[in-house]
N, C-alpha and C. Protein backbone atom coordinates (compact mmCIF):
# COMPACT_ATOMS: atom_id res chain seq x y z
N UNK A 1 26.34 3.97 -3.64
CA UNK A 1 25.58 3.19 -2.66
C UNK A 1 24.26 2.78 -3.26
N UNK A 2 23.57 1.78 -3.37
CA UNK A 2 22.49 1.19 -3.38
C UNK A 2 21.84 1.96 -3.02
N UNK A 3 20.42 1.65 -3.91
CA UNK A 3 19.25 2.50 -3.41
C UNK A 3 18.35 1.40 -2.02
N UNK A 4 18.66 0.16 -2.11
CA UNK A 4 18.14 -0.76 -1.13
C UNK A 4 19.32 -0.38 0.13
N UNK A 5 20.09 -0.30 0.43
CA UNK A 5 20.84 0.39 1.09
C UNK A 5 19.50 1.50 2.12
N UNK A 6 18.90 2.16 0.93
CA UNK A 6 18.38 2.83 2.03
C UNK A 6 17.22 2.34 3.46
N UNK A 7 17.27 0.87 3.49
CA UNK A 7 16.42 -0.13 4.06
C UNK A 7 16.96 -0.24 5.32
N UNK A 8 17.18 -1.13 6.20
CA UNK A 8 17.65 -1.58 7.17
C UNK A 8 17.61 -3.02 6.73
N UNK A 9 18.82 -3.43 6.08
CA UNK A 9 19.03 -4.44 5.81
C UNK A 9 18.72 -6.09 6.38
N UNK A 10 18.36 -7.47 5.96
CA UNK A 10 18.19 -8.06 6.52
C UNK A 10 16.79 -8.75 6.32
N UNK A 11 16.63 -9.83 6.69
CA UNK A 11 15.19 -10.66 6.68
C UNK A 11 14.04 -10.13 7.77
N UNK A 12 13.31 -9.30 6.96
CA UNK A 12 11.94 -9.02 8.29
C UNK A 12 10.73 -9.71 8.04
N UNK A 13 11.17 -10.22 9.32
CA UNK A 13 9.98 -11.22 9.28
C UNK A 13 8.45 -10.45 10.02
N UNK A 14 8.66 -9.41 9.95
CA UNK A 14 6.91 -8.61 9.87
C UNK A 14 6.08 -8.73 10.04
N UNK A 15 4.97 -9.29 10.56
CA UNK A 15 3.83 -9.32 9.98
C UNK A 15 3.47 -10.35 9.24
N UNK A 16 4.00 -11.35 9.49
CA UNK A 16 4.09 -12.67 8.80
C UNK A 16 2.36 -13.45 8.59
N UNK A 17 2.42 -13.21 7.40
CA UNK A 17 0.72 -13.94 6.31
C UNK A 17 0.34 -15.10 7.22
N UNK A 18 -0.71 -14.68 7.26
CA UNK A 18 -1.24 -16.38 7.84
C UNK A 18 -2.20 -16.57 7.01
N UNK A 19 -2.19 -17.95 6.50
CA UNK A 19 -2.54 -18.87 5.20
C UNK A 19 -3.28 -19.95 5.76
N UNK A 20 -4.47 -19.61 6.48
CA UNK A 20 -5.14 -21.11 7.27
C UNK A 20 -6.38 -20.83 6.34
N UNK A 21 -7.21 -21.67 6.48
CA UNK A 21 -8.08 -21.80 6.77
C UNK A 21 -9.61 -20.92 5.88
N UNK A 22 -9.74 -20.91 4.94
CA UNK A 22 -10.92 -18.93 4.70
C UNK A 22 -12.02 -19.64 4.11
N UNK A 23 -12.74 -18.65 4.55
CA UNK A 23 -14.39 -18.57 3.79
C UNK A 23 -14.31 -17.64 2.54
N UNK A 24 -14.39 -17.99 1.29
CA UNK A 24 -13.87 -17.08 0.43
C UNK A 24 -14.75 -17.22 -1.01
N UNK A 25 -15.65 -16.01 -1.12
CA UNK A 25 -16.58 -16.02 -2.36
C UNK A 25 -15.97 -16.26 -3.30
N UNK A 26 -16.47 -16.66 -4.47
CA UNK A 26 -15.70 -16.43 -5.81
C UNK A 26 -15.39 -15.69 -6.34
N UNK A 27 -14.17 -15.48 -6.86
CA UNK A 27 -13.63 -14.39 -7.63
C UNK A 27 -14.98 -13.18 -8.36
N UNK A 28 -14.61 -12.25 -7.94
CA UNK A 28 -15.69 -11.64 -9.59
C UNK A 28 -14.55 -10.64 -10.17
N UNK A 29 -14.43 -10.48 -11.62
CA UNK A 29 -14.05 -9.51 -12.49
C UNK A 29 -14.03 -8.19 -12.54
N UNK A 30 -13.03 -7.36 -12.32
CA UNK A 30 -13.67 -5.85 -12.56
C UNK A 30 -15.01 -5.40 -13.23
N UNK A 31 -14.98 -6.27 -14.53
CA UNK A 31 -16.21 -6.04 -16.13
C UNK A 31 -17.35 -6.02 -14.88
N UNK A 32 -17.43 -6.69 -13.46
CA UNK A 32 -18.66 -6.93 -13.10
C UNK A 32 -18.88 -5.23 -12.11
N UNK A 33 -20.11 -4.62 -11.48
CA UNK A 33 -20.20 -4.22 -10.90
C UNK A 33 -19.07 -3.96 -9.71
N UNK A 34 -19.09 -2.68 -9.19
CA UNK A 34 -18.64 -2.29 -8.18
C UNK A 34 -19.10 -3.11 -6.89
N UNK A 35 -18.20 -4.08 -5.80
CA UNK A 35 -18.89 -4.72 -4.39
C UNK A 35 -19.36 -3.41 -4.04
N UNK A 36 -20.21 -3.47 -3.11
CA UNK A 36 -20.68 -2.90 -2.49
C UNK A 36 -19.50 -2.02 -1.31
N UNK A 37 -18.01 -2.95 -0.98
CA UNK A 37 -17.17 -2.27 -0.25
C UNK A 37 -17.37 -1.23 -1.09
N UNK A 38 -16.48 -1.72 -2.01
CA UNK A 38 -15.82 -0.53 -3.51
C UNK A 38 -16.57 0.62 -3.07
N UNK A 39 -18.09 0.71 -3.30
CA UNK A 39 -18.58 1.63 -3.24
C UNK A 39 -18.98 2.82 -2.52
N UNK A 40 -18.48 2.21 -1.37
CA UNK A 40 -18.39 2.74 0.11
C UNK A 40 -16.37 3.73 0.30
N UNK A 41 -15.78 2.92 -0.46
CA UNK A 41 -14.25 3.27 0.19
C UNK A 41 -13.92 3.89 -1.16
N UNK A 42 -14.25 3.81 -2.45
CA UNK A 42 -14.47 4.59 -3.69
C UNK A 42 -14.22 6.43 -3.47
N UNK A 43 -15.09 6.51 -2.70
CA UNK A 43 -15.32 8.19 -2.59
C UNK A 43 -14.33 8.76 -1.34
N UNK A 44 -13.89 7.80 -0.67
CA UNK A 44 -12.55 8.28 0.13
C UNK A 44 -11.39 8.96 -0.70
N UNK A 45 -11.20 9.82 -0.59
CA UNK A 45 -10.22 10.82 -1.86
C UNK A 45 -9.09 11.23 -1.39
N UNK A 46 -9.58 11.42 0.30
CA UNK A 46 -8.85 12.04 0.99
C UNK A 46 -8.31 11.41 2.05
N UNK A 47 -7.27 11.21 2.20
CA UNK A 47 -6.73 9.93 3.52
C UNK A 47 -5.44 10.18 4.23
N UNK A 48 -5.13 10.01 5.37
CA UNK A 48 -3.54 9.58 5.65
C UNK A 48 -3.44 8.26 7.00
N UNK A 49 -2.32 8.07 7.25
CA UNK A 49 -2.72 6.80 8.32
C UNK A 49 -1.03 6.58 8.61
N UNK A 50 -0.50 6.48 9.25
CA UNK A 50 0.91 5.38 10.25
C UNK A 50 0.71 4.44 9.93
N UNK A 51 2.08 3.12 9.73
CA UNK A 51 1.75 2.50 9.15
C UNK A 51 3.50 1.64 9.54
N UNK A 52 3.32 0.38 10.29
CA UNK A 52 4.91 -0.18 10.73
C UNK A 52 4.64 -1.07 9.06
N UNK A 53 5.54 -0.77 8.23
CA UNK A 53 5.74 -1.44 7.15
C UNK A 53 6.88 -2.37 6.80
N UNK A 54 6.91 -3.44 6.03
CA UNK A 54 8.08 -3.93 5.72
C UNK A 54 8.30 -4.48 4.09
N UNK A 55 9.50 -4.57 3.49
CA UNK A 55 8.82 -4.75 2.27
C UNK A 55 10.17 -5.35 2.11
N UNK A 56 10.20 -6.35 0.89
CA UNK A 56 11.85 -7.14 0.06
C UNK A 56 11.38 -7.58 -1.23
N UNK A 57 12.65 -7.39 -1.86
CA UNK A 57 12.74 -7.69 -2.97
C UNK A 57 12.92 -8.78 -3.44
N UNK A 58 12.95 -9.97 -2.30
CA UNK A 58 12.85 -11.93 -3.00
C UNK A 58 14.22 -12.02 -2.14
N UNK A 59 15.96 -11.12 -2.08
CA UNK A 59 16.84 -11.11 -2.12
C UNK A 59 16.98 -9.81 -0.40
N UNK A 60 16.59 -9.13 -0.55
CA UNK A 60 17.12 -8.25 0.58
C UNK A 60 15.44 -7.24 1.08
N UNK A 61 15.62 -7.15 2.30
CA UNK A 61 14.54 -6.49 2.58
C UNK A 61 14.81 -5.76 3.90
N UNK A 62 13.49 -4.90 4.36
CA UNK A 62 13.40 -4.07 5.43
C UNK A 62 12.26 -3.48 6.48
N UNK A 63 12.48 -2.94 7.03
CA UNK A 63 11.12 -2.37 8.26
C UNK A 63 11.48 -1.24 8.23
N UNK A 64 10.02 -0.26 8.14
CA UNK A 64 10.55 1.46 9.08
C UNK A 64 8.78 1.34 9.70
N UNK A 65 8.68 2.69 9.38
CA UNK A 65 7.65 3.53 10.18
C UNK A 65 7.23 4.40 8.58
N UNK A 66 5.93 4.24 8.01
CA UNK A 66 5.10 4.65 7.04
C UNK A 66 4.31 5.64 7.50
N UNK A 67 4.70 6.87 6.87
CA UNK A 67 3.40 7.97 7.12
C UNK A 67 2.84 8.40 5.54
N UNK A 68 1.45 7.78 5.13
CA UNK A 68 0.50 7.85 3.97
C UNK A 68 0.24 9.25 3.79
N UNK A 69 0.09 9.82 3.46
CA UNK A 69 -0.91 11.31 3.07
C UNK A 69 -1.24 11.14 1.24
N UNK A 70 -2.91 11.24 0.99
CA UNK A 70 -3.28 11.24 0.13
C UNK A 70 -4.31 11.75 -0.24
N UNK A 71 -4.39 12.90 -1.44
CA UNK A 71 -5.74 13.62 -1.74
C UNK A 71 -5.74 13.57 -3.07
N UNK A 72 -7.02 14.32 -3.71
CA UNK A 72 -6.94 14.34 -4.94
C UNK A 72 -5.84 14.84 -6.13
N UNK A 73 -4.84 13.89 -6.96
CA UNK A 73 -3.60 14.47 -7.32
C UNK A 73 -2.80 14.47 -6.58
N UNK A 74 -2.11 14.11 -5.37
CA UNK A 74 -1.19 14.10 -4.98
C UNK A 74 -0.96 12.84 -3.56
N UNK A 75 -0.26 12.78 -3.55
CA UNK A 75 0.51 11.42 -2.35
C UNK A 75 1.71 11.92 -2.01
N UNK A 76 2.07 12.01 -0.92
CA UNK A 76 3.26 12.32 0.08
C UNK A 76 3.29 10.54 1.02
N UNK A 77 4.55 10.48 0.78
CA UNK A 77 4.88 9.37 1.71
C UNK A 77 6.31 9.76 2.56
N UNK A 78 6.36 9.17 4.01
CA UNK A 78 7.53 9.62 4.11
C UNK A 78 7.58 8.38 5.39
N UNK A 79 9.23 7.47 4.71
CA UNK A 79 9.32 6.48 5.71
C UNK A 79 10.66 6.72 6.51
N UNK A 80 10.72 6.17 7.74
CA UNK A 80 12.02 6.14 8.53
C UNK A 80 11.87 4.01 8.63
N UNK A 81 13.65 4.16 8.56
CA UNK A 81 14.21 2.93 9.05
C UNK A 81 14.88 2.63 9.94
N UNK A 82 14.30 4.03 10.87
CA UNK A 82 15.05 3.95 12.38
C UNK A 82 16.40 3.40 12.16
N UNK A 83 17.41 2.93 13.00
CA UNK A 83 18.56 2.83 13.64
C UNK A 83 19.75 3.37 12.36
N UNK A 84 19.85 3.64 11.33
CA UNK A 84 20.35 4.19 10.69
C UNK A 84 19.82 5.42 9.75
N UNK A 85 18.82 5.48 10.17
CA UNK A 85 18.32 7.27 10.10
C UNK A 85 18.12 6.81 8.65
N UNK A 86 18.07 5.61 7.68
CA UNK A 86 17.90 5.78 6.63
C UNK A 86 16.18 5.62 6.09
N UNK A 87 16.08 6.54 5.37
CA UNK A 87 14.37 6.50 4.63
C UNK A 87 14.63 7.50 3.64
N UNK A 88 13.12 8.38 3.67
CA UNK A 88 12.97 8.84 2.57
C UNK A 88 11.57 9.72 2.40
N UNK A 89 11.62 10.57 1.17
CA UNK A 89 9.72 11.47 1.42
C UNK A 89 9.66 11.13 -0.03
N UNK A 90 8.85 11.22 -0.19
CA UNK A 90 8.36 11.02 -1.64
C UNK A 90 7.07 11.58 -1.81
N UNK A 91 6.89 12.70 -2.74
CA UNK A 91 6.01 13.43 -3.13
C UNK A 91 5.36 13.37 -4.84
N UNK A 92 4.35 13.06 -5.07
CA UNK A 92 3.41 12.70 -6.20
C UNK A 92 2.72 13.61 -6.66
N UNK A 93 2.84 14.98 -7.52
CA UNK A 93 1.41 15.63 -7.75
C UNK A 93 1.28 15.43 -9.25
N UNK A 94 0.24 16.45 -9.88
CA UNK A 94 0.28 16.25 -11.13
C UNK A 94 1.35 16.53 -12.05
N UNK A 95 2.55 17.26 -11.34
CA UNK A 95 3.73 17.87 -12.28
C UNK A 95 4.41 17.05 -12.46
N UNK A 96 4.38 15.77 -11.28
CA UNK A 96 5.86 15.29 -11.77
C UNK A 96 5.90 14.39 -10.07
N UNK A 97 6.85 14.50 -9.55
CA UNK A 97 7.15 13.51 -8.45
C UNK A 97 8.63 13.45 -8.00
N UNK A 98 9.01 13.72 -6.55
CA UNK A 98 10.07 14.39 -6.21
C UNK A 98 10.52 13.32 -4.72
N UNK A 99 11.65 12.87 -4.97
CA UNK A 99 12.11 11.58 -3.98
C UNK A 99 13.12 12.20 -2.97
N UNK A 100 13.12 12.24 -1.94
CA UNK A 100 14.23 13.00 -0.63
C UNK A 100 14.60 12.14 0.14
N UNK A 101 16.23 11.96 -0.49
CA UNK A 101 16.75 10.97 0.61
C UNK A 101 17.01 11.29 2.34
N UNK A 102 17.09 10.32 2.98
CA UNK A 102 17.68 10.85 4.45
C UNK A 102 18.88 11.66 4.43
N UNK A 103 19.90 11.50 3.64
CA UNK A 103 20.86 12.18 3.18
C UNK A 103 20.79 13.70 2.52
N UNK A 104 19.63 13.73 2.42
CA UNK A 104 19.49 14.99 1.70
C UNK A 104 19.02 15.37 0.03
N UNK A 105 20.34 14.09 -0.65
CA UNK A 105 20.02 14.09 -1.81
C UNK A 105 18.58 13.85 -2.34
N UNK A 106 18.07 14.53 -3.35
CA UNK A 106 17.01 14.86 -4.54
C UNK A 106 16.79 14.58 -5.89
N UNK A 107 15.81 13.26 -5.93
CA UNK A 107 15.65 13.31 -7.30
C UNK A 107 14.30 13.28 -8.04
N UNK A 108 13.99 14.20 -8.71
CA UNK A 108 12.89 14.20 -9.12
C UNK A 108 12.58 13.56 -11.05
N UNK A 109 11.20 12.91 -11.25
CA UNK A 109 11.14 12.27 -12.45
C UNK A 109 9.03 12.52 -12.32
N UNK A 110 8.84 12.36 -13.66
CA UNK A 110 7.70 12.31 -14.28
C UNK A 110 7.06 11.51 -13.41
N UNK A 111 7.80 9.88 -13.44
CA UNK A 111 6.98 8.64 -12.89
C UNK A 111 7.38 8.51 -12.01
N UNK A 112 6.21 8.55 -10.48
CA UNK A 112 6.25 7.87 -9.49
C UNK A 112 6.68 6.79 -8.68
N UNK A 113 6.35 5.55 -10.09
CA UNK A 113 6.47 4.56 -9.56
C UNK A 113 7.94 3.72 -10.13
N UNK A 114 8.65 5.02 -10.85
CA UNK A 114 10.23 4.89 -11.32
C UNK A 114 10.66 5.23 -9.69
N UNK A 115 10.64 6.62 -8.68
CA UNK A 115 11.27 7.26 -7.71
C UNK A 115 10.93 5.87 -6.71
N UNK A 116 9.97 5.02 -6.44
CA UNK A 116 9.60 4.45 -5.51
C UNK A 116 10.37 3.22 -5.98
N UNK A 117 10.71 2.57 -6.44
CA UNK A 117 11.70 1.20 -7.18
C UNK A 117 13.28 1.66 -6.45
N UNK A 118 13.26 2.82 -6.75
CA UNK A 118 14.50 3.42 -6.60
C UNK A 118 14.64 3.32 -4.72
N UNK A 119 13.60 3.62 -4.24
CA UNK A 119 13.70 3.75 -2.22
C UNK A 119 13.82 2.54 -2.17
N UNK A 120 12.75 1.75 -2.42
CA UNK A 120 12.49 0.56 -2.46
C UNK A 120 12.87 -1.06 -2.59
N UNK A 121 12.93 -0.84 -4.37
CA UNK A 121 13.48 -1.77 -4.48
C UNK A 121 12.47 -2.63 -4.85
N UNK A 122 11.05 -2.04 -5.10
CA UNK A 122 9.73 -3.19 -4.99
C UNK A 122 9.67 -2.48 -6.01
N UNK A 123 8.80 -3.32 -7.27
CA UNK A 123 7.68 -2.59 -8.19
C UNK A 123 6.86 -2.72 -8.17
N UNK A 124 5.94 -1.94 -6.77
CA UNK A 124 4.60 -1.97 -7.08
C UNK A 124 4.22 -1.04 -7.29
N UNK A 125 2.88 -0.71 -8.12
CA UNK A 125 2.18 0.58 -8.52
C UNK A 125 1.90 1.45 -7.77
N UNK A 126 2.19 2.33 -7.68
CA UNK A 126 2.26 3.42 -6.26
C UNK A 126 0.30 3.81 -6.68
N UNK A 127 -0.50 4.00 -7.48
CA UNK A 127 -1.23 4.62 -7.80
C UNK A 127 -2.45 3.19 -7.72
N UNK A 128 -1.97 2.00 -8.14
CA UNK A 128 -2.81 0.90 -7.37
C UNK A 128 -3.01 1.17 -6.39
N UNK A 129 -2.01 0.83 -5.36
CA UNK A 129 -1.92 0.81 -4.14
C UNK A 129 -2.64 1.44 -3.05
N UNK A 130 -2.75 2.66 -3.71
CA UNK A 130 -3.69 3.85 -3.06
C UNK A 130 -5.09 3.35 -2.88
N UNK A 131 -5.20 2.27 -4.12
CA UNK A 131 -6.95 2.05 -3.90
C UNK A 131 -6.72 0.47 -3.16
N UNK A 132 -6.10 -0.30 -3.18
CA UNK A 132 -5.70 -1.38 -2.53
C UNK A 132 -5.62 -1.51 -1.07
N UNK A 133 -5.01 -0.17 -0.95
CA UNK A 133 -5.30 0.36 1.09
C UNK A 133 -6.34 0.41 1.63
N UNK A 134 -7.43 0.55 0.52
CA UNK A 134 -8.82 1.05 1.06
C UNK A 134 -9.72 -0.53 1.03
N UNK A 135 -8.90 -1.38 0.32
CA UNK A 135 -9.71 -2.85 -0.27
C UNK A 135 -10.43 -2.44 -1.48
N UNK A 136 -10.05 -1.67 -2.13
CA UNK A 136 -10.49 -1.73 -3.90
C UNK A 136 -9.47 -1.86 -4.83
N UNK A 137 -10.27 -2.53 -6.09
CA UNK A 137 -9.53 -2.14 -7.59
C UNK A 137 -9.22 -0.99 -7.60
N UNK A 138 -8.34 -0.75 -8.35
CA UNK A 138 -7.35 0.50 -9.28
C UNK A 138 -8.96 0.83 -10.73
N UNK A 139 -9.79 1.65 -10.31
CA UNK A 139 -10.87 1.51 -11.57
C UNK A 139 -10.19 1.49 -13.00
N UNK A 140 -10.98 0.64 -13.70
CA UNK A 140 -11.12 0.89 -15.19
C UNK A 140 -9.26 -0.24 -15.52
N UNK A 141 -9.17 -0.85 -14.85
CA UNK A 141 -8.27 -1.84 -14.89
C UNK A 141 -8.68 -3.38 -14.14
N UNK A 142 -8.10 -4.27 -15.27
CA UNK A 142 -9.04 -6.01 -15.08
C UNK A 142 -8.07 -6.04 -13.21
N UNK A 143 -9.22 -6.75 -12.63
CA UNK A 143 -8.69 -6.88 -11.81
C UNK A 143 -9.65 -8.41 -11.02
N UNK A 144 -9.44 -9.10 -9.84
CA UNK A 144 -10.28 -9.81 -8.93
C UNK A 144 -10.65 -9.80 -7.71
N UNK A 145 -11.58 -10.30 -7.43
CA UNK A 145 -11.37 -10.00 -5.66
C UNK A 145 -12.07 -11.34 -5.22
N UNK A 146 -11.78 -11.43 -4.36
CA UNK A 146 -12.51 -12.37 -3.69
C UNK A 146 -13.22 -12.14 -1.95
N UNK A 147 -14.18 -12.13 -1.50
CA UNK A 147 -14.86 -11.98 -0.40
C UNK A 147 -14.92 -11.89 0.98
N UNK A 148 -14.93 -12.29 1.81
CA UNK A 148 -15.63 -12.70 3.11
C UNK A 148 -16.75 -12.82 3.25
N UNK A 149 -17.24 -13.10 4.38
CA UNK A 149 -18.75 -13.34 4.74
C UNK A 149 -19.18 -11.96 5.24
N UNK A 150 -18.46 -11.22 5.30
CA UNK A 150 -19.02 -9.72 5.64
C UNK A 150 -19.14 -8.77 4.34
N UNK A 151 -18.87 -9.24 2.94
CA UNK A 151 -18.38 -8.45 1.81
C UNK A 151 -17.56 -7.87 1.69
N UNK A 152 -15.88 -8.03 2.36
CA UNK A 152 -15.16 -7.58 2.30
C UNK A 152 -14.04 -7.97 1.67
N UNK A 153 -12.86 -7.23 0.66
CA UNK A 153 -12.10 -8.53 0.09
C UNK A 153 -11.09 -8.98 1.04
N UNK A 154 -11.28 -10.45 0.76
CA UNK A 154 -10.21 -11.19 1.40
C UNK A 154 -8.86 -11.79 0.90
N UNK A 155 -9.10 -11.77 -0.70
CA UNK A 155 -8.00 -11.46 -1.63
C UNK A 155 -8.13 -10.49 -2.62
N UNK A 156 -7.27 -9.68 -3.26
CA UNK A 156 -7.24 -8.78 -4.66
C UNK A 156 -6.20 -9.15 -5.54
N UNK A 157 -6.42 -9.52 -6.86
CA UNK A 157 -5.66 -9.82 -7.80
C UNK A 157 -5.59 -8.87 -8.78
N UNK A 158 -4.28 -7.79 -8.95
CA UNK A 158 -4.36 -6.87 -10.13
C UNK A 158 -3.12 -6.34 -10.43
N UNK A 159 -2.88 -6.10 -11.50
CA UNK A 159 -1.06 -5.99 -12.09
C UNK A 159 -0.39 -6.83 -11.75
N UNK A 160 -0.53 -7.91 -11.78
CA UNK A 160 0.06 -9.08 -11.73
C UNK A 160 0.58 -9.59 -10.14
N UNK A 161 0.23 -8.10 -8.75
CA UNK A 161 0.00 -8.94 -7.46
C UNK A 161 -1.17 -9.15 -6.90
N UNK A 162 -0.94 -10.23 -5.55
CA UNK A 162 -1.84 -10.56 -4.97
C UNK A 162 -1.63 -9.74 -3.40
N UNK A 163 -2.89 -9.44 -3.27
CA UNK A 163 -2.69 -8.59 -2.03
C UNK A 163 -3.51 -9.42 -0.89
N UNK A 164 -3.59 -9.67 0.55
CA UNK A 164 -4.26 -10.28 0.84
C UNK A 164 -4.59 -9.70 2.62
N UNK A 165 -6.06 -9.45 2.57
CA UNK A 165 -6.16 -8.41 3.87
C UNK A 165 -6.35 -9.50 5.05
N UNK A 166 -6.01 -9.29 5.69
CA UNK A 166 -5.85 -9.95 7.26
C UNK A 166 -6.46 -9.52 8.49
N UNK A 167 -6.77 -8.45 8.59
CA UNK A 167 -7.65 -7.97 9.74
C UNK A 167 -7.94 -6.47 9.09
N UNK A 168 -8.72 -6.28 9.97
CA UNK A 168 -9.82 -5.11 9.49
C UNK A 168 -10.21 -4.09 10.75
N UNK A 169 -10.40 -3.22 10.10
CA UNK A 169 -11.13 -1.93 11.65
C UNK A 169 -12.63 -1.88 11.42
N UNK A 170 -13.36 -2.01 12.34
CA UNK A 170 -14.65 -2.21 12.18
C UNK A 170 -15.29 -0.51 11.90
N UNK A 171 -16.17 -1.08 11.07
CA UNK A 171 -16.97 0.57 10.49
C UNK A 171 -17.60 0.83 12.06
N UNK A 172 -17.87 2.27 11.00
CA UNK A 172 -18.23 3.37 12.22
C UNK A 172 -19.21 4.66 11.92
N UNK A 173 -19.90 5.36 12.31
CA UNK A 173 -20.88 6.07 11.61
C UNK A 173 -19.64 6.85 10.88
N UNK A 174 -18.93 6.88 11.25
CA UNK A 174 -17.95 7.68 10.44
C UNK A 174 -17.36 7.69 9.33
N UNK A 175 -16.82 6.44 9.18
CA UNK A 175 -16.20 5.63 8.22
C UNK A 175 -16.74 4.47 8.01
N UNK A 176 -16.35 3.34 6.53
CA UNK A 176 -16.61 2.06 6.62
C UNK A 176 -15.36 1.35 7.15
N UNK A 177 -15.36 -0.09 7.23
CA UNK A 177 -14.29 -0.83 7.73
C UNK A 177 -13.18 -0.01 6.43
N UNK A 178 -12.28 -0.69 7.64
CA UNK A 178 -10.93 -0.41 6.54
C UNK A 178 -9.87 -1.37 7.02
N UNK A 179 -8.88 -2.18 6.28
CA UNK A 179 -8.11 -2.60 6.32
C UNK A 179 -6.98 -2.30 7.25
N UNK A 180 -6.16 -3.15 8.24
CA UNK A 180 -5.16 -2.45 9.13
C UNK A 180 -4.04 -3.51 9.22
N UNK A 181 -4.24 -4.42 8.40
CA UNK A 181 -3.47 -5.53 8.42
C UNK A 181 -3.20 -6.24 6.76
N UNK A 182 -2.20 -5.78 6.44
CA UNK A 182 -2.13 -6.53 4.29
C UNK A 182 -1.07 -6.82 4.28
N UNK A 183 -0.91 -7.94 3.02
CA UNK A 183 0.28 -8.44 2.99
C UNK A 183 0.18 -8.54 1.22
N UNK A 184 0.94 -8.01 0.53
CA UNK A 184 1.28 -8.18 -0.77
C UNK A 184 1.98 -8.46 -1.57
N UNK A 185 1.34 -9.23 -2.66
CA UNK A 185 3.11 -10.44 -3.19
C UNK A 185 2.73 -10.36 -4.78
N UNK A 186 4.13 -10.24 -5.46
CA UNK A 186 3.83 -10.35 -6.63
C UNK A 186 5.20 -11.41 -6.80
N UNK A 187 5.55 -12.53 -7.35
CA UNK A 187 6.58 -13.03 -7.48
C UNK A 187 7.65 -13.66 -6.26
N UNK A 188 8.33 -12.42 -6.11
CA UNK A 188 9.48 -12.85 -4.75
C UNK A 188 9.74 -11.38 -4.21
N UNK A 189 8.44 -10.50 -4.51
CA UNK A 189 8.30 -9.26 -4.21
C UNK A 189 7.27 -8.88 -3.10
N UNK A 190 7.40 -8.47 -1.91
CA UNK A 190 6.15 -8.31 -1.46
C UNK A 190 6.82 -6.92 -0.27
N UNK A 191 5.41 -6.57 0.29
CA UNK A 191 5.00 -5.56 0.57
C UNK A 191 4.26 -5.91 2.18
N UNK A 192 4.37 -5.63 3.35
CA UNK A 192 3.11 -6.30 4.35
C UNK A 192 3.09 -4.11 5.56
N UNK A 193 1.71 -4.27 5.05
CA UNK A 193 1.64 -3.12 6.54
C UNK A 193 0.58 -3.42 7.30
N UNK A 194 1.16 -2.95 8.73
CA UNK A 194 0.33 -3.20 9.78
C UNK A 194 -0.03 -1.55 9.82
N UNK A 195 -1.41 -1.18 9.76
CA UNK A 195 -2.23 -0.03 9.75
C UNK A 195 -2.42 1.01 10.72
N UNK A 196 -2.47 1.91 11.24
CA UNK A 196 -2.97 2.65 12.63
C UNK A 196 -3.51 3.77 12.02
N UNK A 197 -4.00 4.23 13.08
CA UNK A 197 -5.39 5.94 12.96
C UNK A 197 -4.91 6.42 11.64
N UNK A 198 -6.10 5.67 10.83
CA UNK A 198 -6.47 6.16 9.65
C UNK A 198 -7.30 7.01 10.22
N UNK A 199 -7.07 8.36 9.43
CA UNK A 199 -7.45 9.85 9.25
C UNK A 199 -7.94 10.36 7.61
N UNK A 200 -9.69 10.19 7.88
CA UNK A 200 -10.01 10.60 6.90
C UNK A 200 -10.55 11.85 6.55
N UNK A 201 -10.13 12.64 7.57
CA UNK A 201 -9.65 14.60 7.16
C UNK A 201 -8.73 15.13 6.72
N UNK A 202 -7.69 14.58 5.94
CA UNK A 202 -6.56 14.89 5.66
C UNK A 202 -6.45 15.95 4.72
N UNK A 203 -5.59 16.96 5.05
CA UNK A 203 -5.78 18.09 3.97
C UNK A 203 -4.86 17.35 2.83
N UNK A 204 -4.78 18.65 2.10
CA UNK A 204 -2.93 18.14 0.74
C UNK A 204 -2.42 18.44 1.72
């Protein structure tokens, strides 16, 4: 059986990009300073958040229910695709990285972002991504961004996708804004989650 199999097969139309209209600074370069977001969502280490996701491969795609957990060294993900019980957990630490089908079956490998191709079916960088949720570069890798009128990015260009944030949660003495709405495309590959109670007490 296919590892896309483990999806809920079919065209999801998700969360569908809207492409009107933007106020949008100019690109700047990683080489340049940290935005001022960066520097704010940078020191977030510790995170988890719900998350209605959908993602395809150009050819076949799907929807579940995303639960994030992320701390220093390690990422736990674990999605359902509802009506056929099919998903998956996927666990990241420094040893190695361990994939659990709905079925039961187990496979564990070095690389992360080998086990996640495999649920998936997408290649995106599981270890980007982490900083991409927050609206930053992946540090110490070329990357772009581009603005809003609030300093927030409104596009990110890095490993060859484009990610593009769509709505936002307004800061709080607590937290800064954070993203609750992205849509990400590399090719005929993309990625879109709609965000909920980001939790920035998250143990491992």
């Amino acid at each position: 059986m296919r590892r896309r199999q483990l999806l809920l097969t079919g065209a999801a139309t998700l969360l569908a990009a809207c492409h009107g209209a933007r106020t949008i600074r100019p690109l700047a370069t990683r080489s340049a300073p940290p935005t001022d977001h960066e520097l704010l969502v940078l020191p977030l280490q510790r995170f988890a958040f719900e998350a209605r996701a959908a993602v395809s491969d150009g050819q076949e795609g799907g929807s579940g229910q995303l639960h994030w957990q992320q701390s220093p060294g390690h990422v736990h993900l674990r999605f359902s695709a509802g009506l056929a019980n099919r998903g998956f957990e996927l666990r990241g630490t420094p040893h190695g990285a361990e994939l659990i089908e709905s079925s039961g079956h187990t496979e564990r490998a070095d690389d992360i972002d080998q086990l996640l191709r495999q649920a998936w079916d997408v290649q995106v960088p599981l270890q980007a991504l982490g900083y991409w949720l927050r609206g930053a570069r992946e540090p110490e890798q070329f990357g772009s961004l581009a603005l809003d009128e609030e300093g927030r990015p409104r596009q990110l260009q890095q490993h060859g996708w484009t990610v593009d944030y769509l709505r936002w949660q307004a800061a709080s003495d607590l937290a800064p804004s954070l993203p609750t709405k992205l849509y990400a495309q590399r090719e005929r590959q993309w990625v879109r989650l709609a965000i909920r109670n980001w939790d920035l007490s998250a143990a491992d």
